[in-house]
C-alpha atoms as a PDB file:
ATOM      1  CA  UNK A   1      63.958  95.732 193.508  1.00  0.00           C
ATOM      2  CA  UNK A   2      62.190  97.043 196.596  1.00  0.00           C
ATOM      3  CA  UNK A   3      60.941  96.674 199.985  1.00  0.00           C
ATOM      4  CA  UNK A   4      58.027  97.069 202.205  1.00  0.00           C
ATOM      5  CA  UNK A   5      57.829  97.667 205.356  1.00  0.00           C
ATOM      6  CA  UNK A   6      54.653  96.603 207.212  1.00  0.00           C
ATOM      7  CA  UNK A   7      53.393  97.819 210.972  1.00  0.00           C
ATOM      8  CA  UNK A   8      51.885  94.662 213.352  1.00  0.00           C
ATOM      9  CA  UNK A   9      51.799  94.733 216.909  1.00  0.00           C
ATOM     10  CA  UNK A  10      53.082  91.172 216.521  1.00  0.00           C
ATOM     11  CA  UNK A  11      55.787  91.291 214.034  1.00  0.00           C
ATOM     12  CA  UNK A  12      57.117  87.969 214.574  1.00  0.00           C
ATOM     13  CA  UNK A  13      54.049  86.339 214.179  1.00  0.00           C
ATOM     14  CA  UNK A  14      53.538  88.031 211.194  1.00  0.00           C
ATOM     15  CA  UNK A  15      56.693  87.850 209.770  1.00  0.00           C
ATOM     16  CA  UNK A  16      56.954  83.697 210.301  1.00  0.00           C
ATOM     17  CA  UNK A  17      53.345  83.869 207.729  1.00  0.00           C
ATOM     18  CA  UNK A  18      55.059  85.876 205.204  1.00  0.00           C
ATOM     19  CA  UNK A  19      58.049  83.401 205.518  1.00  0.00           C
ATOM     20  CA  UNK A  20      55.586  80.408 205.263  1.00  0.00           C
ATOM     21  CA  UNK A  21      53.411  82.163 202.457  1.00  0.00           C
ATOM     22  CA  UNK A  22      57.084  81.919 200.418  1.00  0.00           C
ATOM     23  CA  UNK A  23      57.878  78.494 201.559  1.00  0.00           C
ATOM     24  CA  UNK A  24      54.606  77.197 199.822  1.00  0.00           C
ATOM     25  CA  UNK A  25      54.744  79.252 196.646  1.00  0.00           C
ATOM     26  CA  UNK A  26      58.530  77.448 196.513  1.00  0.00           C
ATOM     27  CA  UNK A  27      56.834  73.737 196.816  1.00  0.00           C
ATOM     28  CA  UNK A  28      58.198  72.776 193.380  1.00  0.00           C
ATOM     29  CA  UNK A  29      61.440  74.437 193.591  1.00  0.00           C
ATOM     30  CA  UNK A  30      64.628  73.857 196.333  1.00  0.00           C
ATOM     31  CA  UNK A  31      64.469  76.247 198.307  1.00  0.00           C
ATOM     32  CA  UNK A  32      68.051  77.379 199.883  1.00  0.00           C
ATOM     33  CA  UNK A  33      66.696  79.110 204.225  1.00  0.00           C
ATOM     34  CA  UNK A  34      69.209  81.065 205.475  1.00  0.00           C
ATOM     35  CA  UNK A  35      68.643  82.556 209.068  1.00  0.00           C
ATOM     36  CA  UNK A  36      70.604  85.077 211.194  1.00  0.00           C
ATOM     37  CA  UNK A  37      71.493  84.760 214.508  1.00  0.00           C
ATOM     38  CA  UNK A  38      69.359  86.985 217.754  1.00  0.00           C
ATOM     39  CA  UNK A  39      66.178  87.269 217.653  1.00  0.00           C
ATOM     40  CA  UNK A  40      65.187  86.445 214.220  1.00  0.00           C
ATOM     41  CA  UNK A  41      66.030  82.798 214.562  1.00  0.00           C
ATOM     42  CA  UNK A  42      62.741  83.245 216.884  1.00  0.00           C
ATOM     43  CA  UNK A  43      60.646  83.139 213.617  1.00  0.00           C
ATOM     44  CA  UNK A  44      61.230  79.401 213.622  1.00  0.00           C
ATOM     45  CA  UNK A  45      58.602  79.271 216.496  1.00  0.00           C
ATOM     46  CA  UNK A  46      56.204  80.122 213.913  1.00  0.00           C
ATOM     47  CA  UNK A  47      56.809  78.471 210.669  1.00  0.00           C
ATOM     48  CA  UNK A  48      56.484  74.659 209.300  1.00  0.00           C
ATOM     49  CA  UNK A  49      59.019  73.332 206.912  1.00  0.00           C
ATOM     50  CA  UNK A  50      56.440  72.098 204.079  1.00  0.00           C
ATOM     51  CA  UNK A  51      58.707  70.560 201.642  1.00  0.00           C
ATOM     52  CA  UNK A  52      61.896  69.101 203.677  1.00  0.00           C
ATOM     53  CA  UNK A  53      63.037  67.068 201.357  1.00  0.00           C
ATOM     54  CA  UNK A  54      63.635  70.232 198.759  1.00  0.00           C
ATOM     55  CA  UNK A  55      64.785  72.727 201.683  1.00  0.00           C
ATOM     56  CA  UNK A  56      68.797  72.958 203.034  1.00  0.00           C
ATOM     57  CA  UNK A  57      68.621  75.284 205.926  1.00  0.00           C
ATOM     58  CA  UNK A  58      72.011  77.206 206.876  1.00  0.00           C
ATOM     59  CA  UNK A  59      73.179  80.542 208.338  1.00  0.00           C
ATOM     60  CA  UNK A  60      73.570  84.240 207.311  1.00  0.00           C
ATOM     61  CA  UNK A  61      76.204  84.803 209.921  1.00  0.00           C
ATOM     62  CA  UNK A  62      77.745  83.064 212.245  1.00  0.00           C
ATOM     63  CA  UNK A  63      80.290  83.516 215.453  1.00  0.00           C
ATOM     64  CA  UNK A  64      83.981  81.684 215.049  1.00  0.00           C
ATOM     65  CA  UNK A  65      83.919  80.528 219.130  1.00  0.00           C
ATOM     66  CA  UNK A  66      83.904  76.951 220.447  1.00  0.00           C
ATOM     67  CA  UNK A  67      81.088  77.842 223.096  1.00  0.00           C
ATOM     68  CA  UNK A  68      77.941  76.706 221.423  1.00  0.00           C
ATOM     69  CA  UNK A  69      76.051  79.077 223.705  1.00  0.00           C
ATOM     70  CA  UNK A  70      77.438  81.913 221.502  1.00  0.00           C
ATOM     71  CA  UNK A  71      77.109  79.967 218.240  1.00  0.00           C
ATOM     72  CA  UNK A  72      73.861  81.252 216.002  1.00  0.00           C
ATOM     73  CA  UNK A  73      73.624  77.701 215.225  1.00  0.00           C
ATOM     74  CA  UNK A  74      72.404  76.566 218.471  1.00  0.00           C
ATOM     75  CA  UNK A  75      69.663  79.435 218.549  1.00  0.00           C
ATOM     76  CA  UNK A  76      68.278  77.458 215.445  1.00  0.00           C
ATOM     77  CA  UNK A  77      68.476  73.708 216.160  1.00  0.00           C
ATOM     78  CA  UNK A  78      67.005  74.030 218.991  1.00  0.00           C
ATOM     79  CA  UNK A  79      63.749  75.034 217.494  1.00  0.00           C
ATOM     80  CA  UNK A  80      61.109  71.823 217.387  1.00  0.00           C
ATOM     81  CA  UNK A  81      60.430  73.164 213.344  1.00  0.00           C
ATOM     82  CA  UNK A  82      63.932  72.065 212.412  1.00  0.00           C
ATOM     83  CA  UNK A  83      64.100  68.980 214.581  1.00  0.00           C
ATOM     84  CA  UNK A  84      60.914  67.222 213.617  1.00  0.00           C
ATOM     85  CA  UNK A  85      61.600  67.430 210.011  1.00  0.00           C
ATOM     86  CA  UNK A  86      65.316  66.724 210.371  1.00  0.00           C
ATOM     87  CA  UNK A  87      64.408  62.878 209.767  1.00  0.00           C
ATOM     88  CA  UNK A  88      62.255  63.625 206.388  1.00  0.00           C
ATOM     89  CA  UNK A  89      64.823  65.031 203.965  1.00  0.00           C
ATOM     90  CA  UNK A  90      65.910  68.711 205.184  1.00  0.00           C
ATOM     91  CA  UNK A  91      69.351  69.084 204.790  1.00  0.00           C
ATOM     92  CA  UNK A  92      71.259  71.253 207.342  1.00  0.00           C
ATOM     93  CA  UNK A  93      74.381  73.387 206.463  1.00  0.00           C
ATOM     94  CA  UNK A  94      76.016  74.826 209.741  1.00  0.00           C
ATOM     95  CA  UNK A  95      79.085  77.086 209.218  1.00  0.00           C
ATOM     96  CA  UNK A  96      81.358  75.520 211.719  1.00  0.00           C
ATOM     97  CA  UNK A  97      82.934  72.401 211.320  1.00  0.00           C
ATOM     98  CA  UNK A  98      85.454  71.162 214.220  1.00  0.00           C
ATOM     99  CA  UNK A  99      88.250  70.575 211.761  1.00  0.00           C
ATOM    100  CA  UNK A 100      88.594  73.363 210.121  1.00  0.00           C
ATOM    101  CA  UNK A 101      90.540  76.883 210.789  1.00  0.00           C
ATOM    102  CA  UNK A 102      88.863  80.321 210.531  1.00  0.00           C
ATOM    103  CA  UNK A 103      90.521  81.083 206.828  1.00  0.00           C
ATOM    104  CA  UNK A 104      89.221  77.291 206.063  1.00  0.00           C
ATOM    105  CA  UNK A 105      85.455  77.909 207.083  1.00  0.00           C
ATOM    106  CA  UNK A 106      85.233  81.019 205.401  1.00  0.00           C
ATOM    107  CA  UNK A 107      86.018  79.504 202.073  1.00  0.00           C
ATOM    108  CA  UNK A 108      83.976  76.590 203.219  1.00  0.00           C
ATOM    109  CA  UNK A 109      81.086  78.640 203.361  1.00  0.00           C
ATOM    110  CA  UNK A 110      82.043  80.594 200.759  1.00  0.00           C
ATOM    111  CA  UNK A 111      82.128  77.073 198.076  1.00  0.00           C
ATOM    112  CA  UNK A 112      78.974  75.667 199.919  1.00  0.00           C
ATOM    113  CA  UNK A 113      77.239  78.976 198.862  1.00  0.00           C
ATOM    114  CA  UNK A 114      78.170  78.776 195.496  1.00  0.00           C
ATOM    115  CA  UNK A 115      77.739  75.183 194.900  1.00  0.00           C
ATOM    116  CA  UNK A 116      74.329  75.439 195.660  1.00  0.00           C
ATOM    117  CA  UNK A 117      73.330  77.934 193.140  1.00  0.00           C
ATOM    118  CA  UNK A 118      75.340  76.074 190.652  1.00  0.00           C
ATOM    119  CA  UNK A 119      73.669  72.967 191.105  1.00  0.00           C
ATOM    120  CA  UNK A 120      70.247  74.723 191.497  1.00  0.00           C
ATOM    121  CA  UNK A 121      70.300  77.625 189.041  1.00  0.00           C
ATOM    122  CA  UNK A 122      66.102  78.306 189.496  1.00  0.00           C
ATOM    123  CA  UNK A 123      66.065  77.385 193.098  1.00  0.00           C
ATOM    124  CA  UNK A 124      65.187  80.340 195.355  1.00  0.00           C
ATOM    125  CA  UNK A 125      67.056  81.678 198.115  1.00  0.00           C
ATOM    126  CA  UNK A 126      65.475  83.197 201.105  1.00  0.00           C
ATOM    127  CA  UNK A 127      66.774  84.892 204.099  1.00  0.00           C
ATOM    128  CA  UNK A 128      65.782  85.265 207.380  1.00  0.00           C
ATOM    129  CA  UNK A 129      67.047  88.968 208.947  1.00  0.00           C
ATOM    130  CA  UNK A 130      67.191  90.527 211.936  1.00  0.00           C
ATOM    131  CA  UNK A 131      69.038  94.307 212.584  1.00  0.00           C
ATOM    132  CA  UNK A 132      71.036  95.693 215.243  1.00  0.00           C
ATOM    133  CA  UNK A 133      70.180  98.848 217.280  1.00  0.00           C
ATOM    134  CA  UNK A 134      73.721 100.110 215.421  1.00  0.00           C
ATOM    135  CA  UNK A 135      71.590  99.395 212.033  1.00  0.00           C
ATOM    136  CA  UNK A 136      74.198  96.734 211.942  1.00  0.00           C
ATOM    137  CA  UNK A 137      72.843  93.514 209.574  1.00  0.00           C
ATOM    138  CA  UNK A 138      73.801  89.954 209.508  1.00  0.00           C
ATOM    139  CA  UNK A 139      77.592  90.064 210.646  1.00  0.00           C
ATOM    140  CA  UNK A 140      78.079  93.305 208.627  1.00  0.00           C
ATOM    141  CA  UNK A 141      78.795  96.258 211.270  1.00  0.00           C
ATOM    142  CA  UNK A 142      78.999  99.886 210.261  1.00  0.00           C
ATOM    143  CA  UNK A 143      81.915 101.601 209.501  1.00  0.00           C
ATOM    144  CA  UNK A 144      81.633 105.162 210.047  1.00  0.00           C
ATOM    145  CA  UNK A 145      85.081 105.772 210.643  1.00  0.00           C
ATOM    146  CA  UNK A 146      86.610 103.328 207.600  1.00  0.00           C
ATOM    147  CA  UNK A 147      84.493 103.303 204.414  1.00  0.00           C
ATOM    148  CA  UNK A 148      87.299 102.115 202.205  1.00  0.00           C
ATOM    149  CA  UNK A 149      87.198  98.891 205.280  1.00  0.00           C
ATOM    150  CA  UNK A 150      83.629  98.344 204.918  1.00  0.00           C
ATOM    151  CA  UNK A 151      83.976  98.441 200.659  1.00  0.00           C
ATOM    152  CA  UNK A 152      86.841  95.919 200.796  1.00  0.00           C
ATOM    153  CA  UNK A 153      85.224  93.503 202.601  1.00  0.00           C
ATOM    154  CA  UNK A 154      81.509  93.269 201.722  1.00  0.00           C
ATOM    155  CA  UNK A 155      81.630  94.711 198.361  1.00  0.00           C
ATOM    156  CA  UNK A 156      84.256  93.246 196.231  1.00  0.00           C
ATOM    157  CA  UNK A 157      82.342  90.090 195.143  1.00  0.00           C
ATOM    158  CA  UNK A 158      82.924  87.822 197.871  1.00  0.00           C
ATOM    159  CA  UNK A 159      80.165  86.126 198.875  1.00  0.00           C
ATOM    160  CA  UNK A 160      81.563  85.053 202.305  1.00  0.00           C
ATOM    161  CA  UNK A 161      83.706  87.160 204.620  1.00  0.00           C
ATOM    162  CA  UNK A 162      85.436  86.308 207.741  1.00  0.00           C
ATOM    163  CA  UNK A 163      86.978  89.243 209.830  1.00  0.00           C
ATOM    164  CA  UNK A 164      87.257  90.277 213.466  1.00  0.00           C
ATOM    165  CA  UNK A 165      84.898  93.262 214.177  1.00  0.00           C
ATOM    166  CA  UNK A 166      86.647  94.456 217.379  1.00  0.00           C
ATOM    167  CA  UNK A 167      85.140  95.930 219.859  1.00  0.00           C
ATOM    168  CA  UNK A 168      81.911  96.065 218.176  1.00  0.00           C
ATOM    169  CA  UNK A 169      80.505  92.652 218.980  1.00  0.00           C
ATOM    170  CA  UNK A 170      81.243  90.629 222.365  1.00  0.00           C
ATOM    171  CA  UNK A 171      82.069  87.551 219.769  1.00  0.00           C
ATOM    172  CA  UNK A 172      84.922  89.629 217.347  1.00  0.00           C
ATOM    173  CA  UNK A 173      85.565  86.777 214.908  1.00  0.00           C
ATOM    174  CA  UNK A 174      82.396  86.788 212.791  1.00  0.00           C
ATOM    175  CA  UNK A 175      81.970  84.970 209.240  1.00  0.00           C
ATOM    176  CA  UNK A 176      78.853  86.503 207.297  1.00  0.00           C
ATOM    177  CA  UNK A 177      77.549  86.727 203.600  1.00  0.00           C
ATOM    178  CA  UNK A 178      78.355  89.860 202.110  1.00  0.00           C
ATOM    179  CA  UNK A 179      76.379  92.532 200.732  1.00  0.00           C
ATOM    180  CA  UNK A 180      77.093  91.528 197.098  1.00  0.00           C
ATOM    181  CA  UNK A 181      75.509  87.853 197.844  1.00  0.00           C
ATOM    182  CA  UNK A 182      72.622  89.268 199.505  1.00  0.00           C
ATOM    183  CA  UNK A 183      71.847  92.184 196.593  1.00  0.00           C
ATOM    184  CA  UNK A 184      72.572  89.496 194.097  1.00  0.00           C
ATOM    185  CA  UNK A 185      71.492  86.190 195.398  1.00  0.00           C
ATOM    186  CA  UNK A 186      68.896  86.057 197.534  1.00  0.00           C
ATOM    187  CA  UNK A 187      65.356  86.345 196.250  1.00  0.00           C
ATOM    188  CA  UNK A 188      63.491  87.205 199.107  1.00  0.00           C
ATOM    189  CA  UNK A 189      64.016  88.288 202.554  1.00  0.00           C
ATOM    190  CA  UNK A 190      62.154  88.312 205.513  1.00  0.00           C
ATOM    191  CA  UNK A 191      63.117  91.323 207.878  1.00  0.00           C
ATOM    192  CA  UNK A 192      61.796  91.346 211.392  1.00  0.00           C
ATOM    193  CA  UNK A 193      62.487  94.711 213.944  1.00  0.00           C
ATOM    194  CA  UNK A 194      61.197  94.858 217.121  1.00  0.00           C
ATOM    195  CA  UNK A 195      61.857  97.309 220.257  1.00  0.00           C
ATOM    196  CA  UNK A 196      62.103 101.556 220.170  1.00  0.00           C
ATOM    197  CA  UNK A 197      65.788 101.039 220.454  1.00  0.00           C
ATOM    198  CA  UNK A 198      65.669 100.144 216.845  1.00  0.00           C
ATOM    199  CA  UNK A 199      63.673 102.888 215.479  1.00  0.00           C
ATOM    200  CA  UNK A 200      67.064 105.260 214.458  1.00  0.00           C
ATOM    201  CA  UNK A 201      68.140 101.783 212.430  1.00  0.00           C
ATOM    202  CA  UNK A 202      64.899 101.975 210.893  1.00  0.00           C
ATOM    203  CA  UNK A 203      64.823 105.733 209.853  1.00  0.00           C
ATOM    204  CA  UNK A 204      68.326 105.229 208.552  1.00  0.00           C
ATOM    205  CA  UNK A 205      66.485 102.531 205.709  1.00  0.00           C
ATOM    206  CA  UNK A 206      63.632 104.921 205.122  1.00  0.00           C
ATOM    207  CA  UNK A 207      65.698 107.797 204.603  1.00  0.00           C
ATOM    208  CA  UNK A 208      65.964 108.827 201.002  1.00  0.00           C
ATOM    209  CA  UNK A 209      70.049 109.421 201.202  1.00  0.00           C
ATOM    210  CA  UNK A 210      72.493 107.988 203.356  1.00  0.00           C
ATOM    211  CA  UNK A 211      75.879 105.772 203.798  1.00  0.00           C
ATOM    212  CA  UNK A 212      75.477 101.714 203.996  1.00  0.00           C
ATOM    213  CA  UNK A 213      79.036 101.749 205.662  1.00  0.00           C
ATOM    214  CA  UNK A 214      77.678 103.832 208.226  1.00  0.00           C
ATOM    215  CA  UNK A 215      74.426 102.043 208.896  1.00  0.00           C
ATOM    216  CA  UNK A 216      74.339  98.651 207.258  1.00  0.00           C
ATOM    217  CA  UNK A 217      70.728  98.378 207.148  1.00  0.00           C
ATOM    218  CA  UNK A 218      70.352 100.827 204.073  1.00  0.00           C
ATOM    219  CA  UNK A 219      71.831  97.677 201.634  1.00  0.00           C
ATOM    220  CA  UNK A 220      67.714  96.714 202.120  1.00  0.00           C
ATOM    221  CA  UNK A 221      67.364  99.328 199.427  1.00  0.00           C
ATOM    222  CA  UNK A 222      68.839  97.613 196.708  1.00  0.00           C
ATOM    223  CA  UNK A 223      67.977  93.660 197.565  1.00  0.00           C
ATOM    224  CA  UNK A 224      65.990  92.538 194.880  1.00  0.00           C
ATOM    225  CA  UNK A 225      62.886  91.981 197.324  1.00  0.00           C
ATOM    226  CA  UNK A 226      62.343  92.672 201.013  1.00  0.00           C
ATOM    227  CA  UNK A 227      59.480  92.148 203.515  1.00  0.00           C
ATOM    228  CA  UNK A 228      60.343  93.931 207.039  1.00  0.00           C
ATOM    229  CA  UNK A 229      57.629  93.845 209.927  1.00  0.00           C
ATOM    230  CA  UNK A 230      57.857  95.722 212.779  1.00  0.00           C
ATOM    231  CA  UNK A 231      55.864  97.231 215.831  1.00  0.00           C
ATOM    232  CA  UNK A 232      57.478 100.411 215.774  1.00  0.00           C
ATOM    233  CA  UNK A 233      55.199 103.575 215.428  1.00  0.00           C
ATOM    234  CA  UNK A 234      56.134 105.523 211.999  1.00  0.00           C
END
C-alpha cells in the first residue's frame, strides 16, 4: 500500500501520462477505467485508449437525476478519447439505465462490479479521482457529525452505495463505490487536485492521524496504490 503525491504546475497533463503509462503496462490484461465525475473526467483530454477492445470504461460515482447536464456520464462521453474508439471494441458501462429505480441501479452497479472481477480475476482495475474542497471523494461526503452513518454505509462490504447526501451536494441522490471496493479492488488510482481551495483536503491526507468520516480523502492512505498530482505549493 501507499501513495505519492507529486507537484506539476500542470497536474492534469501530468496526471493523463501516468494514467496512459498504466494503460500500456495493462496491454495484455482487461483493464476495468473507472472515472469520477468534475474535473477529473478532464483527464480524458489527455489520454488514448490503446487497447479498446480489452478496456470497459464506467463510473466511480454517479448523480440519480434525469437531467443529463448533471449526470457524470455526460462529462465523459463527450470526450473525443471515448468516442473515437467507441467503434473498435471499448465497452461502456454507465450507471443509469432509464428502466430502472434508484434501489434497482444500485444493485445494478453493485452486480456489474462484481461480475467483472469474477469473470476477470487478473484484470486490473484503475480509477480515475478527483476530491472536493470538503476532502469529500467520489460520492463519499464527510461525516463529521455521524461516524456510525459514514461506517454503515461505505464500510460494511458493499461495494456500491446509493443514499441521499442532503444538503451537501446540489444533486442529493448519489450512487458511488464504497471505500471497501476502492481499498480492496482497485489497483491503481490516478488522483488529480488542483486550486488553493483544496489545499486543507490535501493536508488532511498528509497528516499522520485523522478521521476518514470527517474528511474522506484520508481512505488514500490505505488503497493499495495511489498517484495524486497537484499544483499546490507544500
Amino acid at each position: 500500500m501507499g501513495y505519492v503525491v507529486m507537484q506539476s504546475e500542470h497536474p492534469l497533463e501530468t496526471a493523463g501520462r501516468s494514467l496512459m503509462n498504466l494503460l500500456y503496462k495493462a496491454h495484455n490484461r482487461d483493464v476495468l477505467l473507472l472515472f469520477s465525475g468534475g474535473s477529473a473526467a478532464n483527464v480524458l483530454n489527455h489520454i488514448d485508449i490503446p487497447n479498446p477492445q480489452q478496456t470497459t470504461i464506467s463510473l466511480v460515482d454517479e448523480r440519480f437525476t434525469i437531467d443529463p447536464k448533471h449526470q457524470n456520464i455526460t462529462l465523459i462521453e463527450e470526450h473525443d478519447s471515448i468516442r473515437s474508439v467507441l467503434d473498435q471494441g471499448l465497452k461502456f458501462q454507465p450507471v443509469l439505465h432509464n428502466n430502472l429505480s434508484f434501489e434497482e441501479t444500485v444493485l445494478y452497479q453493485e452486480s456489474f462490479l462484481r461480475n467483472w472481477r469474477r469473470k476477470n480475476p487478473y484484470g486490473a482495475i484503475f480509477a480515475v479521482l478527483g476530491v472536493g474542497a470538503d476532502a469529500h471523494t467520489a460520492g463519499m461526503f464527510p461525516y463529521p457529525e455521524n461516524e456510525p452513518e459514514f461506517h454503515a454505509l461505505f464500510e460494511n462490504g458493499a461495494w456500491v452505495r446509493g443514499y441521499d447526501v442532503g444538503n451537501k451536494s446540489e444533486n442529493p441522490l448519489r450512487i458511488t463505490v464504497t471505500k471497501t471496493f476502492l481499498q480492496e479492488q482497485v489497483d491503481v488510482a490516478v488522483v488529480y487536485i488542483t486550486g488553493e481551495e483544496k489545499r486543507d483536503a490535501l493536508m488532511h491526507l498528509l497528516l499522520p492521524f485523522g478521521y476518514t468520516h470527517k474528511t474522506p480523502i484520508r481512505l488514500f492512505r490505505n488503497m493499495k496504490r495511489i498517484f495524486l498530482y497537484t499544483d499546490i505549493k507544500l
